[in-house]
Protein backbone atom coordinates (compact mmCIF):
# COMPACT_ATOMS: atom_id res chain seq x y z
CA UNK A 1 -3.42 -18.22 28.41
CA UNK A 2 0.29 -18.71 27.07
CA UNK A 3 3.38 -17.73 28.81
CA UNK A 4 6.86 -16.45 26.91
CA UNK A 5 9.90 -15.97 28.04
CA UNK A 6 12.34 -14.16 26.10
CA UNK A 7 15.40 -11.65 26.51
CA UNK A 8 15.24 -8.46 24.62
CA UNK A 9 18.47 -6.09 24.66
CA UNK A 10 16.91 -2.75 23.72
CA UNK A 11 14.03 -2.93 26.80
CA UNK A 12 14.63 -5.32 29.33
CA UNK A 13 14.29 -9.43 29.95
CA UNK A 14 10.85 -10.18 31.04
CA UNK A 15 8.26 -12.72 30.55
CA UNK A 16 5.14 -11.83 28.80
CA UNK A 17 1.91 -13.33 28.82
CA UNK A 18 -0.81 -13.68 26.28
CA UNK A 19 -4.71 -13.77 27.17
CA UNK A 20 -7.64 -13.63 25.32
CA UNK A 21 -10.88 -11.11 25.73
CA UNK A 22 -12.57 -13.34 27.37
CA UNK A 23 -9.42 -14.29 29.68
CA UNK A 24 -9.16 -11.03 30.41
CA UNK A 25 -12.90 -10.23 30.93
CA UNK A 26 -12.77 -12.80 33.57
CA UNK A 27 -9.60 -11.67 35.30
CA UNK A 28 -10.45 -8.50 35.80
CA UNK A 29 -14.05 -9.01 37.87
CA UNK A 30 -11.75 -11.51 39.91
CA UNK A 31 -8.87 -9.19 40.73
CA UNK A 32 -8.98 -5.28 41.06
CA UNK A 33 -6.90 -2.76 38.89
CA UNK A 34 -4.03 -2.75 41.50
CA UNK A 35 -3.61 -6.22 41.44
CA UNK A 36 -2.37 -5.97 37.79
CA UNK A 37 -0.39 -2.72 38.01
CA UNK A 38 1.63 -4.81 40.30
CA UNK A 39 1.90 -8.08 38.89
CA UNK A 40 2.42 -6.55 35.11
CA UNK A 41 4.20 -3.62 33.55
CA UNK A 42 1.11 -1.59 33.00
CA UNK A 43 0.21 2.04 34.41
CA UNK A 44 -4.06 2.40 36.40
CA UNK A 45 -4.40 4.48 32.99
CA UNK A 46 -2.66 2.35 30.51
CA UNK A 47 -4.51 -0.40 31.77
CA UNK A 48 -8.06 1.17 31.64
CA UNK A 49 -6.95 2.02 27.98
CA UNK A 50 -6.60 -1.58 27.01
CA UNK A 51 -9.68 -2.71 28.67
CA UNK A 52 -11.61 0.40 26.33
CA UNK A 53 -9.67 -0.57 23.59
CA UNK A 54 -11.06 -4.10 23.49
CA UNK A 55 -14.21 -3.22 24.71
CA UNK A 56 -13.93 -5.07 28.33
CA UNK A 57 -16.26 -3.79 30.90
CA UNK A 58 -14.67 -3.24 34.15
CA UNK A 59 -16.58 -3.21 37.47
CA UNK A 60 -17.74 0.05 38.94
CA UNK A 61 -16.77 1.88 41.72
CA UNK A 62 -17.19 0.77 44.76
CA UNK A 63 -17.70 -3.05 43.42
CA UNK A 64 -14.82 -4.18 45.65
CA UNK A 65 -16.05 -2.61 48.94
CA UNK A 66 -19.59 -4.16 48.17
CA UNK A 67 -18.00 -7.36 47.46
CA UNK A 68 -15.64 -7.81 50.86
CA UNK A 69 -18.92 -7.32 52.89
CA UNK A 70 -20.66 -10.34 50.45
CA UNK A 71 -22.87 -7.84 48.13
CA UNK A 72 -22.50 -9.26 44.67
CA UNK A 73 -23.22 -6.98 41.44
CA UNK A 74 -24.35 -8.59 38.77
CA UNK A 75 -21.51 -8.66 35.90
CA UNK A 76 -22.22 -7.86 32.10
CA UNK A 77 -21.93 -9.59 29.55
CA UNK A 78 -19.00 -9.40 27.40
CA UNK A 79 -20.24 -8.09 23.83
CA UNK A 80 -18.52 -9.63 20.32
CA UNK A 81 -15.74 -7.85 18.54
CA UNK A 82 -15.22 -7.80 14.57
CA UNK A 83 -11.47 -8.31 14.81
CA UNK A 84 -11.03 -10.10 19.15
CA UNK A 85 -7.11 -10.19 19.07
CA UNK A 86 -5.26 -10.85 21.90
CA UNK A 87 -3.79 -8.62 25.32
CA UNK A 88 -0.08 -8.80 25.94
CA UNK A 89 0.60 -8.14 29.49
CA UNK A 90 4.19 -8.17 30.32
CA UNK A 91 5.43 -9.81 33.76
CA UNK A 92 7.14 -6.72 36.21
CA UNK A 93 10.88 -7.54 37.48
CA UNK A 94 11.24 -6.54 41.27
CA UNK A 95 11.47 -2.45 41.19
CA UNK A 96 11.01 -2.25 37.62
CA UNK A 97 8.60 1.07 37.32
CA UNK A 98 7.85 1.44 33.47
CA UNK A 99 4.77 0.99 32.07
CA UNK A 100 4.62 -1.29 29.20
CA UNK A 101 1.28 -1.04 28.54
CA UNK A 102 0.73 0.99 26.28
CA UNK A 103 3.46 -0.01 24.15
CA UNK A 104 3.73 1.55 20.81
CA UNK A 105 3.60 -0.11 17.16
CA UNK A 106 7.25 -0.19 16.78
CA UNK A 107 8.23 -1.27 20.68
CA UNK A 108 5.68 -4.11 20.12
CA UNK A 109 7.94 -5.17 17.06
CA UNK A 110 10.74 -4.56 18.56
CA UNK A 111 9.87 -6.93 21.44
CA UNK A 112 8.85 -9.37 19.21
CA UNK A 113 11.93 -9.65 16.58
CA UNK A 114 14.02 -9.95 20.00
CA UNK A 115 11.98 -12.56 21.35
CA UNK A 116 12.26 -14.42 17.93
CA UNK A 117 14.12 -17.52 18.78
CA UNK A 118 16.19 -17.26 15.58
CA UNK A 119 17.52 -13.81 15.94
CA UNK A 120 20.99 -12.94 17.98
CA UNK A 121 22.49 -9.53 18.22
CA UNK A 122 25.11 -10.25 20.49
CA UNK A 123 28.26 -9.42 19.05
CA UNK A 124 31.68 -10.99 17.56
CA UNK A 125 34.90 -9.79 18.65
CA UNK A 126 35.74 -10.34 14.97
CA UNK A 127 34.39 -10.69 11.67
CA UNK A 128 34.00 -14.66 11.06
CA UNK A 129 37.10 -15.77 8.64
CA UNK A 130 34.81 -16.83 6.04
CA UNK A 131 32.41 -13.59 5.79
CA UNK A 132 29.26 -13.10 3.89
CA UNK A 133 29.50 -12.52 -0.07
CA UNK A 134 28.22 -8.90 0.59
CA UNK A 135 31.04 -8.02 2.94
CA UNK A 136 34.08 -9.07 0.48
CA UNK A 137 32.54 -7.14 -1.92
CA UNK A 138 31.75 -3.86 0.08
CA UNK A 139 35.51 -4.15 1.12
CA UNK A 140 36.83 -4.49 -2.28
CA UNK A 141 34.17 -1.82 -3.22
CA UNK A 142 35.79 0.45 -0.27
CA UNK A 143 39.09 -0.50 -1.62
CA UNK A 144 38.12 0.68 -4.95
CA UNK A 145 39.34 -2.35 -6.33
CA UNK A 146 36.07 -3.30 -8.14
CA UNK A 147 33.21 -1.06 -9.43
CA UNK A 148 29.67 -0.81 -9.75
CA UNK A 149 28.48 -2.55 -13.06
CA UNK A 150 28.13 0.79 -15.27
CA UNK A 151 25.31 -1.48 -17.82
CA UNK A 152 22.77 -1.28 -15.06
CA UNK A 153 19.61 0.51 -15.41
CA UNK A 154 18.15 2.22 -12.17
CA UNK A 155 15.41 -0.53 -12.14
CA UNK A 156 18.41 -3.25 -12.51
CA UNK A 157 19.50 -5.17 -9.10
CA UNK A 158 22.20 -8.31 -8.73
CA UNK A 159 23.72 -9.86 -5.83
CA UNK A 160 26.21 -9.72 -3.96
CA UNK A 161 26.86 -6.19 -4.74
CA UNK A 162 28.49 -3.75 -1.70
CA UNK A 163 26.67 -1.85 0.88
CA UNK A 164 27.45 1.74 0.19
CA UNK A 165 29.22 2.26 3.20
CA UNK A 166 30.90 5.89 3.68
CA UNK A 167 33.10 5.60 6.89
CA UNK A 168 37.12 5.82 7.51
CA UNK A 169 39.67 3.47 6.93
CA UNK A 170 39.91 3.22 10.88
CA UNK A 171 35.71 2.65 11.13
CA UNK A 172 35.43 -0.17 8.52
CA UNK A 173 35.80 -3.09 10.59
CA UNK A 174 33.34 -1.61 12.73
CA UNK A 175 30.59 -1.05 9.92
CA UNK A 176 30.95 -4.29 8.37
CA UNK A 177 30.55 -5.75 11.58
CA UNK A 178 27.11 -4.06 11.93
CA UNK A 179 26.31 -4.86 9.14
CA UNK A 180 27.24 -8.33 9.82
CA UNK A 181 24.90 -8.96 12.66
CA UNK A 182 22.11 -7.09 10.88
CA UNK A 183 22.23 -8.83 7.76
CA UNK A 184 22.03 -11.97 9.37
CA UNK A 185 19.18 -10.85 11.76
CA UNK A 186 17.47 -9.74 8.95
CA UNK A 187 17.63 -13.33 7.16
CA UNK A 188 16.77 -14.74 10.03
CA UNK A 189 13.53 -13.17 9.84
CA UNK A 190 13.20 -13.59 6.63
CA UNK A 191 14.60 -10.96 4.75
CA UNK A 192 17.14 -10.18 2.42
CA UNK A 193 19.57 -7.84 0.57
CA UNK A 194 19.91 -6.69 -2.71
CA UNK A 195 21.56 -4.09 -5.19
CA UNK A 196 21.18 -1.58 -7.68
CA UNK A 197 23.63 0.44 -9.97
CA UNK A 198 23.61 3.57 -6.87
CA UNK A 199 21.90 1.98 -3.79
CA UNK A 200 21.96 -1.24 -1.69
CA UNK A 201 18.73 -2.18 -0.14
CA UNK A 202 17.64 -4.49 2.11
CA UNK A 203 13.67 -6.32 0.56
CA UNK A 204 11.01 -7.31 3.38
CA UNK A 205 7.69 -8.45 1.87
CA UNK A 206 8.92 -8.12 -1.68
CA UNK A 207 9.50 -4.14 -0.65
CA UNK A 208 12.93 -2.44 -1.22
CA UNK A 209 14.26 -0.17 1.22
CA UNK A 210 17.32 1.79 0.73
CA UNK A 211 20.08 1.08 3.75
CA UNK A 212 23.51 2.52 3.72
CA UNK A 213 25.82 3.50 6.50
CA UNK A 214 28.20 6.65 7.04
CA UNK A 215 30.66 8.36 9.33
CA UNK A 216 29.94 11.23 10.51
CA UNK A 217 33.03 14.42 10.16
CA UNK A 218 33.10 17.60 12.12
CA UNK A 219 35.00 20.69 10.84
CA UNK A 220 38.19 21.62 12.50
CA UNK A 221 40.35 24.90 12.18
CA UNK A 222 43.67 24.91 10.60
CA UNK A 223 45.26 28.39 11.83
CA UNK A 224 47.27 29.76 8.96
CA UNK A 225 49.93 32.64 8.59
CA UNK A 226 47.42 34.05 5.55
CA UNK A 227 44.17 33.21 7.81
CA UNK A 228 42.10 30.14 8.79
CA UNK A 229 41.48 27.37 6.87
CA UNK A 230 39.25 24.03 7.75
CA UNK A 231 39.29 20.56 7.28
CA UNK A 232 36.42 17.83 7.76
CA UNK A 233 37.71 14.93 10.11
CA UNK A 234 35.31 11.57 11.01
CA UNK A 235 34.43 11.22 14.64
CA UNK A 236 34.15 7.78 14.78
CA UNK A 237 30.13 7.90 15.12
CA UNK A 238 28.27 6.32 12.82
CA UNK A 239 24.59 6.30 10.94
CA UNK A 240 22.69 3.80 9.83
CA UNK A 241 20.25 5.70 7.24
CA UNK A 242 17.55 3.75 5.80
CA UNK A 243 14.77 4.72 3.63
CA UNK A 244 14.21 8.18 0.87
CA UNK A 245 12.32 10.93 0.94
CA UNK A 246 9.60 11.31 3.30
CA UNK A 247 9.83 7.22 4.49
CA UNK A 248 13.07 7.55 5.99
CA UNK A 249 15.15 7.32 9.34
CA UNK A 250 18.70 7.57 10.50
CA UNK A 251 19.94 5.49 13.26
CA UNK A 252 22.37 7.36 15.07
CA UNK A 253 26.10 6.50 17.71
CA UNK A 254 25.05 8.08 20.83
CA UNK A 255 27.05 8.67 24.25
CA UNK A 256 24.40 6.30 26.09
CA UNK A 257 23.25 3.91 23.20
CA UNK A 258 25.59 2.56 20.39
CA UNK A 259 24.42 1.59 16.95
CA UNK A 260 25.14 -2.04 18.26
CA UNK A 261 22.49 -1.59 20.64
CA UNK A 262 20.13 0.05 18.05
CA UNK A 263 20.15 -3.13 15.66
CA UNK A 264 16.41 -4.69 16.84
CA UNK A 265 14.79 -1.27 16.40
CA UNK A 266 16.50 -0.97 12.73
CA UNK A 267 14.83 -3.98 11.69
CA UNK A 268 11.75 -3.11 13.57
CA UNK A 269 11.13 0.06 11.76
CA UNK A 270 11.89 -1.54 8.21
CA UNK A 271 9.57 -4.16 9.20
CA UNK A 272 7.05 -1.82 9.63
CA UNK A 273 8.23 0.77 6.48
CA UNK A 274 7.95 -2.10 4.44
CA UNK A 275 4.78 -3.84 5.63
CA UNK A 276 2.97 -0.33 5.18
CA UNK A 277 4.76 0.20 1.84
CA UNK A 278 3.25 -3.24 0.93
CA UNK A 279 0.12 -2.51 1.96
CA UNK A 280 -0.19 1.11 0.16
CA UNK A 281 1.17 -0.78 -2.73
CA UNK A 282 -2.09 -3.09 -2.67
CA UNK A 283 -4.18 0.05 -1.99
CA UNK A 284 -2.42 1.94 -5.09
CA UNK A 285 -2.76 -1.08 -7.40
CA UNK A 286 -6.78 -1.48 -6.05
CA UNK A 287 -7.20 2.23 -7.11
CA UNK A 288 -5.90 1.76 -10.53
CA UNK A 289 -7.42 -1.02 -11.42
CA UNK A 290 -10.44 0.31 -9.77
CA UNK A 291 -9.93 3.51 -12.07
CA UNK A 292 -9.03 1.32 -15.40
CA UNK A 293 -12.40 -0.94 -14.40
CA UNK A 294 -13.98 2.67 -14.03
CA UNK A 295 -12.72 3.68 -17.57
CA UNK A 296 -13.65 0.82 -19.07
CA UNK A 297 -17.27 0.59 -17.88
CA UNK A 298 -18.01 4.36 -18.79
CA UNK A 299 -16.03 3.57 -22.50
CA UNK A 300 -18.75 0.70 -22.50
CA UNK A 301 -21.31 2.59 -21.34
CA UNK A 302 -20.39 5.27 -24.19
CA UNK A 303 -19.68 2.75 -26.93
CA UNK A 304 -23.87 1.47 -25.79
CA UNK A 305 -25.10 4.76 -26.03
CA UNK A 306 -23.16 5.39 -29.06
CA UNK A 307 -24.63 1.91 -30.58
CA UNK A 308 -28.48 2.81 -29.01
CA UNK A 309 -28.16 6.44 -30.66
CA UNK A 310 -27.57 5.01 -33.95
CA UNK A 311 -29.76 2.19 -34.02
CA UNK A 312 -32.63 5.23 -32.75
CA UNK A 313 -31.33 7.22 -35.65
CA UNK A 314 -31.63 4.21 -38.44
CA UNK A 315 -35.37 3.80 -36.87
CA UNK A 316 -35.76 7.62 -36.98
CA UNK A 317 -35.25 7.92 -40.90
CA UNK A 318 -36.74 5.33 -41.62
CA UNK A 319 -39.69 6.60 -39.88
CA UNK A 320 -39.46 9.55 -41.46
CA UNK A 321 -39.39 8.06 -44.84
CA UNK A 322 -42.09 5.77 -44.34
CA UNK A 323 -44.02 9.04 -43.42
CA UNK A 324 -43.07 10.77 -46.25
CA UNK A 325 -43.61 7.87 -48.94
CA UNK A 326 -47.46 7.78 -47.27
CA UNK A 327 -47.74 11.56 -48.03
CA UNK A 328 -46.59 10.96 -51.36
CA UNK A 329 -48.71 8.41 -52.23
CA UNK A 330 -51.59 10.02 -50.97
CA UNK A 331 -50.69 13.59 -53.00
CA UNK A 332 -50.11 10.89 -56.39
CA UNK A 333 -53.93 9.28 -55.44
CA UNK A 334 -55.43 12.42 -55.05
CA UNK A 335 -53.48 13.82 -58.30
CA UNK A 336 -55.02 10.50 -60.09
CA UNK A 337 -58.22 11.59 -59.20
CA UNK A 338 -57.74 15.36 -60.25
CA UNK A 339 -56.42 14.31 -63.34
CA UNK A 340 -59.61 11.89 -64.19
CA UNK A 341 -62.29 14.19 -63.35
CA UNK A 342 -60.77 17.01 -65.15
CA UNK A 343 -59.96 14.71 -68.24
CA UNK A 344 -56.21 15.09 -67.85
CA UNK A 345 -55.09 11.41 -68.44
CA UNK A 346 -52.51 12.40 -70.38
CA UNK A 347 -49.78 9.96 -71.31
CA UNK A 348 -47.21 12.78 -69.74
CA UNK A 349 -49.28 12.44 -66.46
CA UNK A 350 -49.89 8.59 -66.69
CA UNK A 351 -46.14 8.68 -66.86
CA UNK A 352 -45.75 11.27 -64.05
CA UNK A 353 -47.71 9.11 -61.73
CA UNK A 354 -46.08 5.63 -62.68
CA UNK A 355 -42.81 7.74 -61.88
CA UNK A 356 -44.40 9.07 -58.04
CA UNK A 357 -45.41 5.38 -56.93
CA UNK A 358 -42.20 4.16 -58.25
CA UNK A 359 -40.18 6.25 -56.25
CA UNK A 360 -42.77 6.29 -53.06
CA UNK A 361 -42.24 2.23 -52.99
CA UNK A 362 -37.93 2.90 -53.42
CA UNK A 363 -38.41 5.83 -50.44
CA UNK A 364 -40.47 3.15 -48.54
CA UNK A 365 -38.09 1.35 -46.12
CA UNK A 366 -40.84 -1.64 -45.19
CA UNK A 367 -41.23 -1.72 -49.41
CA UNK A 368 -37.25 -0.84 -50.62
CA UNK A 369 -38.61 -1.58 -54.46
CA UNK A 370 -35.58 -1.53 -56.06
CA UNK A 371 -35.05 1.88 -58.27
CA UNK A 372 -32.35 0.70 -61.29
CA UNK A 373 -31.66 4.87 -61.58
CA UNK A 374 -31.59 5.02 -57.72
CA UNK A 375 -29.43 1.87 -57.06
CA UNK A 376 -26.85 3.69 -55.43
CA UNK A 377 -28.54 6.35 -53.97
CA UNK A 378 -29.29 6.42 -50.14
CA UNK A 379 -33.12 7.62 -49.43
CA UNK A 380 -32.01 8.87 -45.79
CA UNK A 381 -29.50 11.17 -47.62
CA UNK A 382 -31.37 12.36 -49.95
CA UNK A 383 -34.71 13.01 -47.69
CA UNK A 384 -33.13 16.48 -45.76
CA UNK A 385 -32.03 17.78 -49.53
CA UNK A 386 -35.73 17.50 -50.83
């Protein structure tokens, strides 16, 4: 069993406490449900959840009753897991209600970037007076007074480069201040930023995600002798947008909850963007190589069969000449008999038979007699002519 204590300024400060299956399993045949409902942030439901989740048996009704009046029931045994883990129970502050049990994927992470001893979101009254690379050059960017490097290919980064940041004159400080605290957060876990010829991004596990921040306008009505006309004007509430396309969020000001306030939970979600970009990059680069591997076993596969089907073909013709060199030889034996007991020996036919066995023994491919007319004429060719 291990014991944290940590202060968190998106939830609450609390103390949490770590226990195994087996801890667990143990605790709860020794204390009923209420007992941690009240002693933990955790709901009758939420709790049951967990104890499904990891596959902890929990006594049956009625066990308590039986077990005040000295009835024991026997208790199960606690059956192996492929992946055990651990249960995060979370101490409850005096008149605290929430349930914390049930805590999703990015509260978890949230919770546990703020209870990283190395982070600190509380904020300056000022920038410091020797500020980050990044900032000096998103204010001169701002200030127009340098520009992005126009050689850069969309694949190119280099550092420091400027966060795009799209606010008023009046709402700079501000953003680079955010920016400020989250930049360092984020190298304090880790992390770092980097640029490209149109985006900044911040990279977590070797993934880039896009991260710029804006002002919001609204449109205001300028009455005019001729009719209305409008204007856009910033509010002075900012985004935070991170991500493209279908991975993306935008951290907004609110009334209740400032962007200051929203910092942990910005770092949380990229944590989690990027760790499941990282991980659908491995799956994407197992599929292709899976698919190459694929291609190149079937191109094998084919080149074999391609190899087999000629090798089968060589034996083919050759079988088919060997059959066909037999049948001549046996026509040119019978002719040799013909021709003696009919009295036919005639040098023309002597000839005519010297010529057959000749050209059986070339046609023969366990003879090949070599044929000084026929040198350079293939048998296998010539055999579907004939």
């Amino acid at each position: 069993m291990k014991i944290v204590n940590f202060h968190f300024n998106y939830l609450v400060m609390h103390e949490k406490i770590i226990l195994t299956r087996k801890e667990l399993f143990s605790l709860v045949w020794e204390h009923p449900i209420t007992h941690f409902t009240e002693k933990y942030m955790v709901s009758f439901s939420s709790f049951k959840r967990i104890c499904e989740r990891f596959k902890i048996p929990l006594p049956p009704n009625g066990y308590w009753s039986k077990k005040k009046y000295g009835k024991e029931l026997a208790k199960p045994e606690l059956a192996a897991m492929d992946e055990e883990g651990n249960i995060i129970l979370y101490h409850r502050p005096e008149g605290d209600p929430r349930d914390f049990g049930d805590l999703t994927e990015m509260d978890q992470k949230i919770l546990e970037i703020e209870a990283d001893p190395k982070t600190n979101f509380s904020f300056p009254a000022n920038l410091p007076t020797k500020p980050d690379p990044i900032l000096k050059e998103t204010r001169k960017w701002y200030n127009k007074e340098i520009k992005i490097p126009e050689d850069l290919s969309y694949d190119d980064r280099y550092y420091p480069g400027p966060i795009r940041c799209y606010v008023s004159k009046k709402q700079l400080n501000r953003a680079l201040l955010l920016f400020h605290i989250l930049m360092k957060n984020l190298k304090a876990r880790g992390h770092e930023m980097t640029f490209g010829r149109y985006n900044s991004f911040a990279k977590l596990y070797g993934i880039e995600i896009e991260i710029s921040i804006s002002e919001k306008n609204k449109r205001v009505k300028i009455p005019g002798k001729y009719g209305d006309d409008y204007k856009s004007e910033p509010t002075g509430m900012l985004s935070i947008h991170t991500g493209e396309y279908f991975y993306s969020k935008t951290w907004n000001d609110a009334k209740s909850i400032k962007l200051e306030n929203k910092l942990s939970a910005i770092i949380a979600w990229l944590e989690i963007e990027a760790e499941e970009e990282r991980l659908r990059k491995i799956e994407r680069k197992k599929r292709e190589e899976e698919r190459l591997e694929n291609e190149r076993l079937q191109k094998e596969r084919q080149k074999l069969v391609e190899n087999e089907l000629e090798v089968f073909k060589e034996l083919h013709q050759k079988s088919e000449l060997w059959h066909e060199a037999k049948k001549l030889r046996t026509y040119l034996k019978e002719f040799e008999k013909y021709i003696e007991t009919t009295n036919q020996l005639t040098h023309e036919n002597i000839e005519l038979l010297q010529f057959g066995f000749q050209k059986a023994d070339w046609m023969d491919p366990l003879v090949k007699s070599h044929d000084e007319i026929f040198a350079n004429v293939d048998p296998c060719k010539v055999l579907p002519n004939l």
